[in-house]
Protein backbone atom coordinates (compact mmCIF):
# COMPACT_ATOMS: atom_id res chain seq x y z
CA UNK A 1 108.89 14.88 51.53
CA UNK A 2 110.46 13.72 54.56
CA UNK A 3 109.50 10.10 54.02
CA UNK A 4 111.75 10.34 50.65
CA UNK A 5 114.64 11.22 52.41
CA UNK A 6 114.29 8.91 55.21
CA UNK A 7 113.84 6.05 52.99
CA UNK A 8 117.17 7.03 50.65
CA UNK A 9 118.80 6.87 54.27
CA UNK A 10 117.70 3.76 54.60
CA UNK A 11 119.01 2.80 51.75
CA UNK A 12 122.36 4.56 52.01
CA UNK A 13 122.20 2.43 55.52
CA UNK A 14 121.64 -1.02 53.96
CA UNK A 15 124.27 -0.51 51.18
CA UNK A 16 126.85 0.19 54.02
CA UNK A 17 125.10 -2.81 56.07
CA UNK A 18 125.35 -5.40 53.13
CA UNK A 19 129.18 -4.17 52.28
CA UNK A 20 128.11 -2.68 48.64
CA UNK A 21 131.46 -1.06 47.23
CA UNK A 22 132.53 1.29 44.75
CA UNK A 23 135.04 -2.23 43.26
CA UNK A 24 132.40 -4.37 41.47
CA UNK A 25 130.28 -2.49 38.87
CA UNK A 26 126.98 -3.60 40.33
CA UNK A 27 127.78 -1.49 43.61
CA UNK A 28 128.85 1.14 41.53
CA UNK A 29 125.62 1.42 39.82
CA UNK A 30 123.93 0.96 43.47
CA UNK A 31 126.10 3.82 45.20
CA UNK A 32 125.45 6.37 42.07
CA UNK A 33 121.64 5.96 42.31
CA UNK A 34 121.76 5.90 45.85
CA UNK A 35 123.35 8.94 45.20
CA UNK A 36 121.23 10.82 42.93
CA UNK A 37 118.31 9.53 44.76
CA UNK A 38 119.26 11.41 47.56
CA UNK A 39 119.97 14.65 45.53
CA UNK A 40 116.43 14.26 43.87
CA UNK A 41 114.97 13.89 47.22
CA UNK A 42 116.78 17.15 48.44
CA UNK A 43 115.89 19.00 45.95
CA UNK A 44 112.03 18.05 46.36
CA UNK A 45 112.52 19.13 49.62
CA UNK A 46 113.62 22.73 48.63
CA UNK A 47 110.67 23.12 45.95
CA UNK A 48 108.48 21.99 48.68
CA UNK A 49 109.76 24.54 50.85
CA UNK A 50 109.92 27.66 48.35
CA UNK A 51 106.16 26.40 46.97
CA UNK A 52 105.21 27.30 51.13
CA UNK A 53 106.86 30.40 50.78
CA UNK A 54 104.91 30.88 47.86
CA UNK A 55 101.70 29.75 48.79
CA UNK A 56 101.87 32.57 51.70
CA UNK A 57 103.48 35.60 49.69
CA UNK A 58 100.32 34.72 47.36
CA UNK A 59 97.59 34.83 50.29
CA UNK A 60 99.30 37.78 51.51
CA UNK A 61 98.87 39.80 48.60
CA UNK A 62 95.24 38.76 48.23
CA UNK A 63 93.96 39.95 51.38
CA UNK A 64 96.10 43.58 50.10
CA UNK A 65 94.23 43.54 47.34
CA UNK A 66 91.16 42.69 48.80
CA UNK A 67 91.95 45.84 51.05
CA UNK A 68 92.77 47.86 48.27
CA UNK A 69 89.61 46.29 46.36
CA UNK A 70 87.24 47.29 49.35
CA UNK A 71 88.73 50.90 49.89
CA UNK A 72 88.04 51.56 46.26
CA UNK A 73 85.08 50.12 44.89
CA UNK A 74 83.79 51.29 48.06
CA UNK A 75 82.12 54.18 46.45
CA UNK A 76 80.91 52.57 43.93
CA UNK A 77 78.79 49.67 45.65
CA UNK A 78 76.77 52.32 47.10
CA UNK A 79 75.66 53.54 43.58
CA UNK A 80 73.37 51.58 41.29
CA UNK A 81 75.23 50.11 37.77
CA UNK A 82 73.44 49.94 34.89
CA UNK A 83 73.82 46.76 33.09
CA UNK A 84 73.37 46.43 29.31
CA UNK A 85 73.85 43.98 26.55
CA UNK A 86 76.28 45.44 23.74
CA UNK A 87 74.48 44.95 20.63
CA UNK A 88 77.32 43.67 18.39
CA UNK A 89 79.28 40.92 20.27
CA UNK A 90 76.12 40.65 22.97
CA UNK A 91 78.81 41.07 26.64
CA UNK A 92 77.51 42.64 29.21
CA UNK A 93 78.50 46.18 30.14
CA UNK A 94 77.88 47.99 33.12
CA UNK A 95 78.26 51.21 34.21
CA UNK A 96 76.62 54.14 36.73
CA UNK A 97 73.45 55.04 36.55
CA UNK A 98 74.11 58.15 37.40
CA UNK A 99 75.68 58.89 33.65
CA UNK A 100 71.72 58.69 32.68
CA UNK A 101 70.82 61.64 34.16
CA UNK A 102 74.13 63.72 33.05
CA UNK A 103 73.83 66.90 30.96
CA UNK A 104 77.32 65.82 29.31
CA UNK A 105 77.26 64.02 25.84
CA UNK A 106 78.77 61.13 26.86
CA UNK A 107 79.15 57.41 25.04
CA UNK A 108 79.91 54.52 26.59
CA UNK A 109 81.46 52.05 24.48
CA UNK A 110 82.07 48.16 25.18
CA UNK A 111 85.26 46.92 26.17
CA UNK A 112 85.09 43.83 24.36
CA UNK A 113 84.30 45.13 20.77
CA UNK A 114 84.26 49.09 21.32
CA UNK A 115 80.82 49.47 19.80
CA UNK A 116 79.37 52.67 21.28
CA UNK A 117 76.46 51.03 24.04
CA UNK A 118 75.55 54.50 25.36
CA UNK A 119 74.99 57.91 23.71
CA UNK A 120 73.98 60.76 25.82
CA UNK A 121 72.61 62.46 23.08
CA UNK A 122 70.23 60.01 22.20
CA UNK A 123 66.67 60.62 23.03
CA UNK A 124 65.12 58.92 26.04
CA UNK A 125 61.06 58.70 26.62
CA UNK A 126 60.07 57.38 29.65
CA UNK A 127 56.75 55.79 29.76
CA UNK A 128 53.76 56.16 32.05
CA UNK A 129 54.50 52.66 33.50
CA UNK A 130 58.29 53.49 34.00
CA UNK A 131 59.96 51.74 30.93
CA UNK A 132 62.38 53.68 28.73
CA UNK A 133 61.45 53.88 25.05
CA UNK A 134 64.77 54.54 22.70
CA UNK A 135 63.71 57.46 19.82
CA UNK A 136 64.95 55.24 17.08
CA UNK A 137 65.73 58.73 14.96
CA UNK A 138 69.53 58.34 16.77
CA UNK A 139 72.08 55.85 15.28
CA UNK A 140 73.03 54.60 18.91
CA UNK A 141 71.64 54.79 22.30
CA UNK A 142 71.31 52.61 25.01
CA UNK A 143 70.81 49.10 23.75
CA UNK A 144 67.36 48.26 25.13
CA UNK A 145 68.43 45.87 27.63
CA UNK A 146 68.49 48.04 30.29
């Protein structure tokens, strides 16, 4: 921004250096742009300088929350999520694993739609080669994407 300044100096110079006055209306017109030139360029400058200002108040918070992220999902990186697919809008929705093994009844709904993803009470077989078969008796369970 500094260029745009020093050139509507230069200007301001030449006007004075060719004798441009305020008495015929063509200097008029050249001393009022002149003039609002040099405000424009002035107050470039200023956004310039408050967009800085800006631009570090903004990093500055994200390495807080990048703290803050860190100190509490910290927990929770160490424990394995359970992703499934809701069966009504199709999102993703994860949560901990650990809700599978809880004697609670417990539902886990999706965020985007609210349909119920999860229902503790539901049934769960697990199979001699490890997958999880859904009794379809239940309304909801977990939608078999997990």
């Amino acid at each position: 921004m500094g260029n745009i300044k020093e050139r509507v100096a230069y200007l301001q110079g030449l006007t004075q250096g060719l004798n441009v006055n305020e008495r015929s209306a063509e200097g008029k017109l050249l001393i009022n742009i002149i003039d609002v030139l040099d405000d424009m360029a002035e107050e470039f400058n200023n956004i310039q300088m408050v967009q800085e200002d800006l631009e570090t108040y903004v990093e500055s918070m994200d390495d807080d929350l990048t703290d803050l992220e860190d100190e509490v999902y910290e927990d929770i990186d160490n424990e394995e999520l359970v992703e499934v697919q809701c069966p009504s809008c199709h999102e993703t929705v994860s949560f901990e694993s650990n809700l599978l093994e809880s004697d609670d009844d417990l539902e886990v709904s999706c965020p985007h739609c609210g349909d119920i993803v999860y229902d503790s009470t539901l049934e769960i077989e697990v199979s001699d080669n490890g997958n999880r078969q859904v009794n379809s008796d239940f309304r909801y369970g977990i939608h078999p994407g997990i």
